[in-house]
C-alpha atoms as a PDB file:
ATOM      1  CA  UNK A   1      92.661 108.950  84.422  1.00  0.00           C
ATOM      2  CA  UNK A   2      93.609 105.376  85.933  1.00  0.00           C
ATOM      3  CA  UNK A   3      93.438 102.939  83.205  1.00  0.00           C
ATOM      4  CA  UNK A   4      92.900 100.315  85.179  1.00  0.00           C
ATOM      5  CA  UNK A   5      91.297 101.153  87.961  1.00  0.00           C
ATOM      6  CA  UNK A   6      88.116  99.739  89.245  1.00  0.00           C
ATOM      7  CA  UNK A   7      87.463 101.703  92.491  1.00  0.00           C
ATOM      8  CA  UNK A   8      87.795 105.348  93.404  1.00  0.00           C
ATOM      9  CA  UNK A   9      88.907 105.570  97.104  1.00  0.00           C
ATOM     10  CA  UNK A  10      89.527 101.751  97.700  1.00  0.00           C
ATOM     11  CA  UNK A  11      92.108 102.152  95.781  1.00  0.00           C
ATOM     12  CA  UNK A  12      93.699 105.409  96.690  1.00  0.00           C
ATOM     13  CA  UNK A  13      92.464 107.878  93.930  1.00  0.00           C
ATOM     14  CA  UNK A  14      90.054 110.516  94.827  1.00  0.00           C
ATOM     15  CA  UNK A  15      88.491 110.001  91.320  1.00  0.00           C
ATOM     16  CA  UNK A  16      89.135 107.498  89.285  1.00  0.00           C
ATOM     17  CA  UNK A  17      87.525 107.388  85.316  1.00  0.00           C
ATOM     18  CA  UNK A  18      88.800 104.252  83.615  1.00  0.00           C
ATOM     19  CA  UNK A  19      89.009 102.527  79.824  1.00  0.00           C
ATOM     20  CA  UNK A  20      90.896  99.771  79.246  1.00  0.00           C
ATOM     21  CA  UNK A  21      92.708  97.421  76.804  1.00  0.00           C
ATOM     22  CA  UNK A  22      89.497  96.091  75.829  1.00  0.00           C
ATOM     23  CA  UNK A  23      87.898  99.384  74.857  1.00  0.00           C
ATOM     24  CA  UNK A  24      84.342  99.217  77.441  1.00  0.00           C
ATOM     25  CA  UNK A  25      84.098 101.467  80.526  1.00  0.00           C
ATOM     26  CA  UNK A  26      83.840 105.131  80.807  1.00  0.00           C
ATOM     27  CA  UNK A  27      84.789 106.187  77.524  1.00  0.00           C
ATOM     28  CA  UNK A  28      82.670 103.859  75.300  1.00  0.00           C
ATOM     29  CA  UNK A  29      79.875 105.222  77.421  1.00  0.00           C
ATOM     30  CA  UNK A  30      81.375 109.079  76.427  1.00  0.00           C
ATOM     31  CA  UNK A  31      81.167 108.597  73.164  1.00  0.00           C
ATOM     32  CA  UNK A  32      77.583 106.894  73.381  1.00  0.00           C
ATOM     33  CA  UNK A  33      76.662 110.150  75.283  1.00  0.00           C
ATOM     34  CA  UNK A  34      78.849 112.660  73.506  1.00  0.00           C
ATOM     35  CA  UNK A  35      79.453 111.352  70.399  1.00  0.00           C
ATOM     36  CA  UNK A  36      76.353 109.223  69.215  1.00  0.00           C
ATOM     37  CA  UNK A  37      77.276 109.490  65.929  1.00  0.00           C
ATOM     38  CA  UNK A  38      80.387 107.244  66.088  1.00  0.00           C
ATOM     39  CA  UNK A  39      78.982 105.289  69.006  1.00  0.00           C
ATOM     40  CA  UNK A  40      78.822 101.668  66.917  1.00  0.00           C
ATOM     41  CA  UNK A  41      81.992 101.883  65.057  1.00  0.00           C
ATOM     42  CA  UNK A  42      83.804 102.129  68.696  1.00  0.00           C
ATOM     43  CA  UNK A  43      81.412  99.866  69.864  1.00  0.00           C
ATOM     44  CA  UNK A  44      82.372  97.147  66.741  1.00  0.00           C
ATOM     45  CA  UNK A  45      86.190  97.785  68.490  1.00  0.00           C
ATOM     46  CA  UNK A  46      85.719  96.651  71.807  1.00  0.00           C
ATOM     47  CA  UNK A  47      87.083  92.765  72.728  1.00  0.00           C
ATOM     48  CA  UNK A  48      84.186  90.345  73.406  1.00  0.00           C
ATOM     49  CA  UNK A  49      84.674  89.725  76.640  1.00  0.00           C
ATOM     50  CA  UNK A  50      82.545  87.558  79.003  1.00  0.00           C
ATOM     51  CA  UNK A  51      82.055  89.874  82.171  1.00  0.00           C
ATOM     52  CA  UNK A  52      80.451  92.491  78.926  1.00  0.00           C
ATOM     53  CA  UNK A  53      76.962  90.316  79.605  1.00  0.00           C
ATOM     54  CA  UNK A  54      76.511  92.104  82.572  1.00  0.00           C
ATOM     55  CA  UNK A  55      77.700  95.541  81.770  1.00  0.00           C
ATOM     56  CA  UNK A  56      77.502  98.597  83.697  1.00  0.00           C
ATOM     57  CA  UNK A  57      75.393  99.692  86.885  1.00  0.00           C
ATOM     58  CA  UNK A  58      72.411  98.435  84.958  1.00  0.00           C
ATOM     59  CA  UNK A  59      73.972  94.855  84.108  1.00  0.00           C
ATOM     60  CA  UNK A  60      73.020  94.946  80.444  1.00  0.00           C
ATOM     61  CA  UNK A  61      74.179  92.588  77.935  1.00  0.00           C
ATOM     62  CA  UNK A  62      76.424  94.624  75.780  1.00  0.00           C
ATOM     63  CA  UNK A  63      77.311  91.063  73.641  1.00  0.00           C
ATOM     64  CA  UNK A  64      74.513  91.054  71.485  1.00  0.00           C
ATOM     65  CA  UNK A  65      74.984  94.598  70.642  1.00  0.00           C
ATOM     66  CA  UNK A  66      78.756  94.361  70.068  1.00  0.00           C
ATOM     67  CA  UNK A  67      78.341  91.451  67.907  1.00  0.00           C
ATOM     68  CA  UNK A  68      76.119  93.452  65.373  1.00  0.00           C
ATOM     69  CA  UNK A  69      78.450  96.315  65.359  1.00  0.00           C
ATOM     70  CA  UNK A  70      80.835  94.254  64.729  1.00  0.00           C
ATOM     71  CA  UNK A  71      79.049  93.117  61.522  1.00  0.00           C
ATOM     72  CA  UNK A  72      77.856  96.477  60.551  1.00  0.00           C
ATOM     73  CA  UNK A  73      81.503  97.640  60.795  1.00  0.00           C
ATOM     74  CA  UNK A  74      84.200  94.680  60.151  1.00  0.00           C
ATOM     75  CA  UNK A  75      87.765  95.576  60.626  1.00  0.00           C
ATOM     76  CA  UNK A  76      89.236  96.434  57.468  1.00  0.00           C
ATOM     77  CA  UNK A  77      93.025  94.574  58.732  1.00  0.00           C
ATOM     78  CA  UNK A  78      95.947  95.397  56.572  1.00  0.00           C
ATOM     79  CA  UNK A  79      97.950  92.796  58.795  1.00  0.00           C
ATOM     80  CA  UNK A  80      96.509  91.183  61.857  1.00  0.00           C
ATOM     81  CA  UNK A  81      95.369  93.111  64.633  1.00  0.00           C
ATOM     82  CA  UNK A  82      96.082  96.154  62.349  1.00  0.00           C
ATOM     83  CA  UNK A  83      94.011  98.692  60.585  1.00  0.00           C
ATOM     84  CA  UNK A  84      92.976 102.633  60.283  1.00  0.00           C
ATOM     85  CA  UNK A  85      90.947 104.468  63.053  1.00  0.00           C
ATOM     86  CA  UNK A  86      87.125 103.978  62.445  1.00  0.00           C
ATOM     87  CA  UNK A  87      86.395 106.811  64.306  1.00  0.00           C
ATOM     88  CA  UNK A  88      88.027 110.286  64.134  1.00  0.00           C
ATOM     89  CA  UNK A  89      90.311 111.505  66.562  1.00  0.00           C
ATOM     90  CA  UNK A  90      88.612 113.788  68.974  1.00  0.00           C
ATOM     91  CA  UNK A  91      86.360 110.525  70.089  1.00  0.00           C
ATOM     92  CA  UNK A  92      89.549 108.329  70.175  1.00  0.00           C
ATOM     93  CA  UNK A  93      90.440 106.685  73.530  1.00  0.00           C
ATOM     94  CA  UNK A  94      93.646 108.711  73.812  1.00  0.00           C
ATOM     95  CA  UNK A  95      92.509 111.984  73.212  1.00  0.00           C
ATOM     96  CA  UNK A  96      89.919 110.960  75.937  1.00  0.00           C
ATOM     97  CA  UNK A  97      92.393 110.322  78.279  1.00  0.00           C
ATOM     98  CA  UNK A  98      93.447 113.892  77.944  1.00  0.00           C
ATOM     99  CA  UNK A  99      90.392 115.229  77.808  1.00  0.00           C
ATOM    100  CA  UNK A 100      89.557 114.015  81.040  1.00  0.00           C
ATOM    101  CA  UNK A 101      93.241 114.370  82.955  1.00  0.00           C
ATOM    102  CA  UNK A 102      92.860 118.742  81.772  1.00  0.00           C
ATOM    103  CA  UNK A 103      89.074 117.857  83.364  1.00  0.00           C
ATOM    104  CA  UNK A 104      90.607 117.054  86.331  1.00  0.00           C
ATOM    105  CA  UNK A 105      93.281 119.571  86.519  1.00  0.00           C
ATOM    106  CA  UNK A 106      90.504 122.408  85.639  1.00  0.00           C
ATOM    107  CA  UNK A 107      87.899 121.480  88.200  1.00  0.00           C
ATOM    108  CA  UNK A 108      90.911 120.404  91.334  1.00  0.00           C
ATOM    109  CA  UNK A 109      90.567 122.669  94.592  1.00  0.00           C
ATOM    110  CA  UNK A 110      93.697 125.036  93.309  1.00  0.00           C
ATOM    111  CA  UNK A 111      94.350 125.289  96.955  1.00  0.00           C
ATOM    112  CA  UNK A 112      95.773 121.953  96.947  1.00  0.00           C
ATOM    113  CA  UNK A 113      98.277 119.910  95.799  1.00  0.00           C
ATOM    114  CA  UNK A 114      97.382 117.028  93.390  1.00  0.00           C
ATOM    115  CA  UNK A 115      98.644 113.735  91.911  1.00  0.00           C
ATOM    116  CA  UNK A 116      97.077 112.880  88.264  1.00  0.00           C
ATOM    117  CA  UNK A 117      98.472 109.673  86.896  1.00  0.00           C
ATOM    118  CA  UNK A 118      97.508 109.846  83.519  1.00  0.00           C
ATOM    119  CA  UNK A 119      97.473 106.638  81.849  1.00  0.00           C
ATOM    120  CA  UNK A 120      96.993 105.884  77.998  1.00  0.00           C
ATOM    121  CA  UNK A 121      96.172 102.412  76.361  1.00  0.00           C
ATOM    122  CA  UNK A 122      98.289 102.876  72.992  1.00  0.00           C
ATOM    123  CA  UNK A 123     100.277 101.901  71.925  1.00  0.00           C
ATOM    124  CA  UNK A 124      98.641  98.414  71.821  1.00  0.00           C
ATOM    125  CA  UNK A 125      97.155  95.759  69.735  1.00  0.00           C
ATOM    126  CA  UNK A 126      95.485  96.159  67.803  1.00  0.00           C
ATOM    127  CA  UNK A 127      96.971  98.815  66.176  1.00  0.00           C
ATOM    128  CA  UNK A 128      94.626 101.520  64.587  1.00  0.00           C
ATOM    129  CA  UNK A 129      95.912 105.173  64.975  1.00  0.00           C
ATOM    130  CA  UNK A 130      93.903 107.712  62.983  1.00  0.00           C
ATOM    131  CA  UNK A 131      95.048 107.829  59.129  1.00  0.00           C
ATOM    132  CA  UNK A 132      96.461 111.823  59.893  1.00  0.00           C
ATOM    133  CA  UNK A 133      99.744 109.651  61.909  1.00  0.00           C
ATOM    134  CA  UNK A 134      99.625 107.006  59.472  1.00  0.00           C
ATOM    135  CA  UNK A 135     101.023 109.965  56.771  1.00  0.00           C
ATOM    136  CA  UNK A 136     103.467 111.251  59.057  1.00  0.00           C
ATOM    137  CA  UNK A 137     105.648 108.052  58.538  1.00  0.00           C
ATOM    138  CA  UNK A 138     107.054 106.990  55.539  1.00  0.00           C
ATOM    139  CA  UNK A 139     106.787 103.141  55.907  1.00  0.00           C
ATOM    140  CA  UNK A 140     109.607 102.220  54.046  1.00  0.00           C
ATOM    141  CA  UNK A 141     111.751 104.333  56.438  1.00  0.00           C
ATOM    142  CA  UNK A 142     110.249 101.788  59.233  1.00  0.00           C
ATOM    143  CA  UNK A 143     113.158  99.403  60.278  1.00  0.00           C
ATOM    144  CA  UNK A 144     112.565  95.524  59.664  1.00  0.00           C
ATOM    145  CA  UNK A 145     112.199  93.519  62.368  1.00  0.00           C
ATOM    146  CA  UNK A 146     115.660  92.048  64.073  1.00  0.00           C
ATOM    147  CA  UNK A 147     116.658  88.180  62.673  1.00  0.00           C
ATOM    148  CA  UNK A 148     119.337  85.962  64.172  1.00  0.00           C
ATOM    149  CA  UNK A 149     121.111  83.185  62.831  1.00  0.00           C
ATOM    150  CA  UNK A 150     122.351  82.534  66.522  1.00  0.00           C
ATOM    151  CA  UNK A 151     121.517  78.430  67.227  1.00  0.00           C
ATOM    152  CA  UNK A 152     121.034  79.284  71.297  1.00  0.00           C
ATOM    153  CA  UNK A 153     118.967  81.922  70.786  1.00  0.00           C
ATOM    154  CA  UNK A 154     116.781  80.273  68.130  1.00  0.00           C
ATOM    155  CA  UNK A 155     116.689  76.824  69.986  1.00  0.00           C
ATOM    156  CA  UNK A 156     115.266  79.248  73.209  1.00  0.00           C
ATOM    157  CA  UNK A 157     112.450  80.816  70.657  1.00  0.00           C
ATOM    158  CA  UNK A 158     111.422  77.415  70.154  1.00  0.00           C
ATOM    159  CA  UNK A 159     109.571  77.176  73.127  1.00  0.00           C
ATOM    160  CA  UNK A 160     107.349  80.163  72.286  1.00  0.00           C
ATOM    161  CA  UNK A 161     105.671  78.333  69.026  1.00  0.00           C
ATOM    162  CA  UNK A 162     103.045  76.696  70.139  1.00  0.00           C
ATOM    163  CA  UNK A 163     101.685  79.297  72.403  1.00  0.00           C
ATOM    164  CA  UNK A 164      98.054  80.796  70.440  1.00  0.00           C
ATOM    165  CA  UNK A 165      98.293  84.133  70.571  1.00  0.00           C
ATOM    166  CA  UNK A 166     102.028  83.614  69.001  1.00  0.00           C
ATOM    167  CA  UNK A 167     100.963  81.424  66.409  1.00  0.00           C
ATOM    168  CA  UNK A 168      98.429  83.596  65.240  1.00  0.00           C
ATOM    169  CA  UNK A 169     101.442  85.617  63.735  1.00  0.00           C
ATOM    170  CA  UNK A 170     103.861  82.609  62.419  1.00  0.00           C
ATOM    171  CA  UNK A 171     102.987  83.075  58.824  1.00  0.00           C
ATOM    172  CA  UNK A 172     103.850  86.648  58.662  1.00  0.00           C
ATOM    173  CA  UNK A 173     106.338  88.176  56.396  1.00  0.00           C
ATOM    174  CA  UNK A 174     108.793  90.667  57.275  1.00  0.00           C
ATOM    175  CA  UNK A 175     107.575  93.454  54.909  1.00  0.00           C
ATOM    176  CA  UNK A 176     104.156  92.721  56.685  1.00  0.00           C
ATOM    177  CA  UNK A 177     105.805  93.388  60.070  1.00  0.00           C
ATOM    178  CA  UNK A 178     106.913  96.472  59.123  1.00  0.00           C
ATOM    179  CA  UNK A 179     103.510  97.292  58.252  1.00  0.00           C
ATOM    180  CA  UNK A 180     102.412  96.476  61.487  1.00  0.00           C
ATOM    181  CA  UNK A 181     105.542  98.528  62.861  1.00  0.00           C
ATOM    182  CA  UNK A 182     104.178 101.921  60.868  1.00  0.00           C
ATOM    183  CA  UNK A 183     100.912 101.282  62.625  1.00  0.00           C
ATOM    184  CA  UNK A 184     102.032 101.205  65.782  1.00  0.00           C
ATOM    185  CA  UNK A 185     104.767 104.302  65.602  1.00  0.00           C
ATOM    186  CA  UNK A 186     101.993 106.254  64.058  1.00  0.00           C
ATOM    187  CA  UNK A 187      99.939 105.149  67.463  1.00  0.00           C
ATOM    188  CA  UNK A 188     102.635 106.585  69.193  1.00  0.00           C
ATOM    189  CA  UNK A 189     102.827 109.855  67.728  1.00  0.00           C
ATOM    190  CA  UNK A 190      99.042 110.406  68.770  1.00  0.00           C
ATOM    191  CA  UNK A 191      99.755 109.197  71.891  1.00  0.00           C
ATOM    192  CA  UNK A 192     103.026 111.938  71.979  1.00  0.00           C
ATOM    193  CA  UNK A 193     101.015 114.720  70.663  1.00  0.00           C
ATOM    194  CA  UNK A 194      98.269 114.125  73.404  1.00  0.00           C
ATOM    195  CA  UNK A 195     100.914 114.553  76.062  1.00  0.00           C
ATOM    196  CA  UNK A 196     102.483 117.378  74.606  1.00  0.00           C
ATOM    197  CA  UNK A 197      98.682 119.077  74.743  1.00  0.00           C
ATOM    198  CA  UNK A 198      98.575 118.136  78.743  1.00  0.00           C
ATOM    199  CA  UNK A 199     101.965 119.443  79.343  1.00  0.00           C
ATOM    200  CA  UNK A 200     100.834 123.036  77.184  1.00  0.00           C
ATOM    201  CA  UNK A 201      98.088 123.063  79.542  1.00  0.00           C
ATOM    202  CA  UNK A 202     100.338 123.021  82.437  1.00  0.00           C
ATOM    203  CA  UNK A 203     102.250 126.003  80.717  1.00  0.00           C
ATOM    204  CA  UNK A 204      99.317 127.797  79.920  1.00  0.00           C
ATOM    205  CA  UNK A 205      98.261 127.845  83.599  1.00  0.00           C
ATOM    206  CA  UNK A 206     101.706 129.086  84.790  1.00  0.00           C
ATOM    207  CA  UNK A 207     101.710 125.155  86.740  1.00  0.00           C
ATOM    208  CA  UNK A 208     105.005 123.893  85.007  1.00  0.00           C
ATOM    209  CA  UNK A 209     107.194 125.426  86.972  1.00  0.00           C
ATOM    210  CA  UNK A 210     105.575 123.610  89.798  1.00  0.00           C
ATOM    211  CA  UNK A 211     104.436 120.199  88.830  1.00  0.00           C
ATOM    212  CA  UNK A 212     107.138 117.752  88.933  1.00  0.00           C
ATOM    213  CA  UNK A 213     106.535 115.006  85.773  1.00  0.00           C
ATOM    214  CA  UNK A 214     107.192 111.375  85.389  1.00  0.00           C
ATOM    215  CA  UNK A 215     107.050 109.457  81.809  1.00  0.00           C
ATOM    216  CA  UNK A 216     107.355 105.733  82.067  1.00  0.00           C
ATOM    217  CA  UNK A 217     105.918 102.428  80.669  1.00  0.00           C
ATOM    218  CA  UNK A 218     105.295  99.356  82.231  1.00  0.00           C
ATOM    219  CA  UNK A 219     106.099  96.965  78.805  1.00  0.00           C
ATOM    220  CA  UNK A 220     107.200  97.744  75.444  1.00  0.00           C
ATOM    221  CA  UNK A 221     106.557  95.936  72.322  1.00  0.00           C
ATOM    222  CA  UNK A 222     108.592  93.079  70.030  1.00  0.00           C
ATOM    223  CA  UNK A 223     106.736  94.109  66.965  1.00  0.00           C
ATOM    224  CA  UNK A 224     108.029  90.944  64.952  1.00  0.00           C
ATOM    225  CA  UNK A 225     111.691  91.121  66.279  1.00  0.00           C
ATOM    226  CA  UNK A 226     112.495  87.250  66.092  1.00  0.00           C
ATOM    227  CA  UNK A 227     109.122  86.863  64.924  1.00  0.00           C
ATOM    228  CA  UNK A 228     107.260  87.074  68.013  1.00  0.00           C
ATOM    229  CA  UNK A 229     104.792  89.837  68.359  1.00  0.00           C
ATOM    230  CA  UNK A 230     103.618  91.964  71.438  1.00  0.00           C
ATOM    231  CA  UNK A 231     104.597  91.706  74.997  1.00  0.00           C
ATOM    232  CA  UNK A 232     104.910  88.171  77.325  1.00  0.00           C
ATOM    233  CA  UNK A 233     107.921  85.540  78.495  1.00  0.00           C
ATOM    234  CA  UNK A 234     110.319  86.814  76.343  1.00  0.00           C
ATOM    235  CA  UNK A 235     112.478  89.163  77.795  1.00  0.00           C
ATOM    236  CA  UNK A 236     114.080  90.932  75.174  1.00  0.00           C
ATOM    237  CA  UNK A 237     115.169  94.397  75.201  1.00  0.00           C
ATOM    238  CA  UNK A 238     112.210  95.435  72.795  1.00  0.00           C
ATOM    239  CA  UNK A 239     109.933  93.889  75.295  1.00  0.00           C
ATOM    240  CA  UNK A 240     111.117  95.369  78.562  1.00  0.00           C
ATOM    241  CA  UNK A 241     113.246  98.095  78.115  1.00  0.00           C
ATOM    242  CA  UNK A 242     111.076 101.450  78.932  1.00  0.00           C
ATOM    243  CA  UNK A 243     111.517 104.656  78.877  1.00  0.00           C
ATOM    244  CA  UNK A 244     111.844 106.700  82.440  1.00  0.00           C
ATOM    245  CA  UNK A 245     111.544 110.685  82.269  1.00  0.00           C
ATOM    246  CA  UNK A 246     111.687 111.972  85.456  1.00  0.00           C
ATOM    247  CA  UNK A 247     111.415 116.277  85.856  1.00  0.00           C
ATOM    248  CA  UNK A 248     111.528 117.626  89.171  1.00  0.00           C
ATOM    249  CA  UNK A 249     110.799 121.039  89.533  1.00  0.00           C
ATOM    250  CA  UNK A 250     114.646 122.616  91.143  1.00  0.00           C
ATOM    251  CA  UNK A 251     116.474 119.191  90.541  1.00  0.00           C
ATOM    252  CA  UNK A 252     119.373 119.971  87.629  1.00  0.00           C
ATOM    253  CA  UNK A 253     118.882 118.007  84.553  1.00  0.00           C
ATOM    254  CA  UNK A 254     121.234 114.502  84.339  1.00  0.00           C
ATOM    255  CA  UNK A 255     121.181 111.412  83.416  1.00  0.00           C
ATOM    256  CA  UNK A 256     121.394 107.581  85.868  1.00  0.00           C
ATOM    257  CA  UNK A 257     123.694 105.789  84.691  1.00  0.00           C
ATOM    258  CA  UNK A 258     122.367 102.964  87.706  1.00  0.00           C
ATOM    259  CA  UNK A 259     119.924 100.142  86.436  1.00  0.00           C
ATOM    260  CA  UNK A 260     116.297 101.262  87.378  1.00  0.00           C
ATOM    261  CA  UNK A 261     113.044 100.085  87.065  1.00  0.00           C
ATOM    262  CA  UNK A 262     109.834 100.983  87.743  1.00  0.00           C
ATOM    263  CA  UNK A 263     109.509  99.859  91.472  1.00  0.00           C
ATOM    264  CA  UNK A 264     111.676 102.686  92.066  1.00  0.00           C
ATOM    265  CA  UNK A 265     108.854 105.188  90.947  1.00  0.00           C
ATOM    266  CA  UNK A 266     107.071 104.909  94.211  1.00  0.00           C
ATOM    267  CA  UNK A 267     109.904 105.538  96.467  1.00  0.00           C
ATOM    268  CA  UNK A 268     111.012 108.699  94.192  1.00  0.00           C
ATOM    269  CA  UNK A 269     107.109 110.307  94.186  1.00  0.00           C
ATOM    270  CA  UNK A 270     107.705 109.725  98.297  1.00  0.00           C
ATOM    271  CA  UNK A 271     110.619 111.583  98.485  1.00  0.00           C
ATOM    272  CA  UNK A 272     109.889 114.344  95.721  1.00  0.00           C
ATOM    273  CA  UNK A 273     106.902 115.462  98.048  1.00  0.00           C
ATOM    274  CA  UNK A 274     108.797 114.637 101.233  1.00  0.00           C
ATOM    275  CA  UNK A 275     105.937 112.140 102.234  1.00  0.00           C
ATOM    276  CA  UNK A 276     106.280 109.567 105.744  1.00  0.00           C
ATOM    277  CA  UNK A 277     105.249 106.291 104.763  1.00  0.00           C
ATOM    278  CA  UNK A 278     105.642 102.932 106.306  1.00  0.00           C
ATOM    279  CA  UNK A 279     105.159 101.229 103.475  1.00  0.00           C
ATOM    280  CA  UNK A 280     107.868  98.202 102.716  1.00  0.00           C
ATOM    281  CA  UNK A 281     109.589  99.054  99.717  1.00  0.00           C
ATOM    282  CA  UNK A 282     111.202  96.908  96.639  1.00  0.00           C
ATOM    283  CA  UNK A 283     113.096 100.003  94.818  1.00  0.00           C
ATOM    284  CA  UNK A 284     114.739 103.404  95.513  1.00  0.00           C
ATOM    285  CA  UNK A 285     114.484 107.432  95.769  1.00  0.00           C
ATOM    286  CA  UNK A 286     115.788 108.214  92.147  1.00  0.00           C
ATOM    287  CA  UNK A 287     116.742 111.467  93.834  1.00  0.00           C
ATOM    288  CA  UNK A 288     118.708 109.377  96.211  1.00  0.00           C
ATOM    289  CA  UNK A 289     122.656 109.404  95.429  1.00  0.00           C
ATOM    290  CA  UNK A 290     123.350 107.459  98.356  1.00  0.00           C
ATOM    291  CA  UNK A 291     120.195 104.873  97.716  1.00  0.00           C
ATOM    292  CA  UNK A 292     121.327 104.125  94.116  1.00  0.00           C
ATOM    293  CA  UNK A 293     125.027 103.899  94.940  1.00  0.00           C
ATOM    294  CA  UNK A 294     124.235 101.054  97.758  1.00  0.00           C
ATOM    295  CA  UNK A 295     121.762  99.062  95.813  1.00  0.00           C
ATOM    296  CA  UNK A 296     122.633  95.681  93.273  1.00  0.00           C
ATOM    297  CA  UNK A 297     123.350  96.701  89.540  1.00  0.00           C
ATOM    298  CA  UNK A 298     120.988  94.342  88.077  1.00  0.00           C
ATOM    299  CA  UNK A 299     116.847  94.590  87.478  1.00  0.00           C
ATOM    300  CA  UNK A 300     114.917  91.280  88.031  1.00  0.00           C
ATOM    301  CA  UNK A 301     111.907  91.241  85.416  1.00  0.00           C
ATOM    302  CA  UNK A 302     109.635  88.452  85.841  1.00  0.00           C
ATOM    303  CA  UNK A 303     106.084  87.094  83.879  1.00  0.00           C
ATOM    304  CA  UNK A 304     103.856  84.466  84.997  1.00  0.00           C
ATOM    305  CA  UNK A 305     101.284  83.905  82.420  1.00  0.00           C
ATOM    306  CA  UNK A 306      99.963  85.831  79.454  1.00  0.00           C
ATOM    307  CA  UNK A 307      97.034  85.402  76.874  1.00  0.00           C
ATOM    308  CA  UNK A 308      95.702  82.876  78.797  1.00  0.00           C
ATOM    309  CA  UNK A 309      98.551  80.387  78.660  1.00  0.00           C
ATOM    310  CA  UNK A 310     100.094  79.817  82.251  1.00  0.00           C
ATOM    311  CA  UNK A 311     101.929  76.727  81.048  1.00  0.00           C
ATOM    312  CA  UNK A 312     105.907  77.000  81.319  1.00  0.00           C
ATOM    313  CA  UNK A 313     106.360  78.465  78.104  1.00  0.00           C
ATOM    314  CA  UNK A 314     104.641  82.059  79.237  1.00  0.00           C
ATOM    315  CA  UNK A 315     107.068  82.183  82.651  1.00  0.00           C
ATOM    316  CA  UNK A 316     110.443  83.383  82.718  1.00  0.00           C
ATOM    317  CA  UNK A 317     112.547  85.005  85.269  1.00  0.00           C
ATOM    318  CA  UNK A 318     115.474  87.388  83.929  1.00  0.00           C
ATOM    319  CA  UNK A 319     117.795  89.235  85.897  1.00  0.00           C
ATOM    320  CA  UNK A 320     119.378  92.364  83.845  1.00  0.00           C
ATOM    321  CA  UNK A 321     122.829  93.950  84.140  1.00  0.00           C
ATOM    322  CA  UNK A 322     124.150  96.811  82.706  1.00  0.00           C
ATOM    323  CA  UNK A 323     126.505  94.357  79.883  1.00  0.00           C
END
């Protein structure tokens, strides 16, 4: 399941179903078709977004539509961009996603090898993981966001204050970010027990042993550290430090103790499958002890523009080091 993938073999997938940040594609249209039931409270969560008045193969105007489901079903927010499931899990966007990845892996020619690049939406605004998660965390066991009294560091948040989509979060308080915080470690436990189903799969059709794994992200979340929500031009750890699990059927388990990012996860899917490419390449072969030991110690993260707002506040270049 590519996320965001508009083409099947343009872009190098065989097949290619996609859903998005916005919530419209092919699973909006699953759960019209599948799940009728619950087919205008996902509707009423989908962003109203311009290309939507020419939706589909048949160019229909989903606006109109969306904008009464949206009034049949407000958003009951407990913070901003924040509230319970309307719909029950097994018609949630990330149970689609695995839904449709254990599609693929059940209807593949077994004959040959595949690549499934399975990717999930959530954790990400707004927040709204079904209630069950929601009762798996204690809240007040939910850290507070980070503060600093620092004068360089608060004189560089400046510059963030008078972008919208930041501002739309100034008056928050810090009990209300940890709110927000349970909400969005609840969404990642249903995104965690979704992946632990696809990986049971594998077990349960004796494939584990022979499917080499990768678990990555490509942004994490501030969630209120220093007040700032979300993802953008600030490049603090919270914001674009990721995890990297990398399982290679035959490799022994260890840790890299070498900064990485993810431009190296092309170059490491080459040489776990032994592929010729002549493709240029910006990283390195995680498998590589040679590649790591010759490259810089430092990760260059970079973001030009975000919600809209390409003025100098959303760019920033940062180079990371291991100190």
């Amino acid at each position: 399941v590519c996320e965001n993938s508009q083409f099947n073999s343009i872009d190098g997938f065989d097949r290619a179903e996609t859903t998005e940040d916005i919530r419209a594609g092919h699973w909006l249209d699953w759960v019209q078709s599948e799940h009728p039931q619950h087919y205008e409270r996902a509707l009423s969560t989908v962003w109203a977004m311009p290309h939507l008045s020419h939706y589909g193969p048949k160019g229909r105007d989903l606006l109109p539509e969306l904008r009464k489901a949206q009034q049949r079903h407000p958003r009951k927010e407990v913070v901003p961009l924040t509230y319970p499931s309307v719909i029950p899990e097994e018609a949630c966007q990330t149970h689609w996603i695995v839904d449709r990845s254990i599609a693929f892996l059940e209807e593949r020619d077994p004959d040959r090898p595949f690549f499934l690049k399975t990717s999930f939406v959530d954790p990400h605004d707004p927040y709204d993981p079904p209630p069950r998660f929601l009762n798996m965390i204690r809240e007040e066991s939910v850290p507070l966001p980070l503060l600093s009294d620092d004068a360089a560091l608060l004189a560089t948040l400046t510059r963030f204050r008078d972008i919208p989509f930041v501002k739309r979060f100034a008056h928050m308080t810090r009990e209300q970010w940890r709110t927000k915080r349970h909400y969005y470690l609840a969404s990642l436990a249903f995104v965690d027990e979704q992946i632990g189903r696809l990986l049971q799969w594998l077990r349960d059709n004796d494939l584990e042993e022979d499917t080499a794994i990768i678990f990555s992200a490509d942004h994490g979340d501030m969630t209120g550290d220093f007040g700032i929500p979300s993802k953008g031009a600030w490049h603090f750890d919270a914001c674009c430090r990721v995890p990297l699990l990398v399982r290679v059927p035959g490799v022994p388990a260890g840790e890299c103790d070498r900064m990485v990012s993810n431009l190296d996860l092309f170059p490491t899917i080459m040489d776990v499958f032994a592929v010729e490419h002549d493709v240029p390449l910006e990283g390195c072969s995680l498998l590589s002890d040679a590649d790591l030991a010759d490259r810089s110690d430092a990760t260059l993260v970079e973001t030009f523009g975000s919600y809209g707002c390409m003025d100098q506040a959303c760019r920033a270049r940062s180079v990371f080091t291991p100190s």
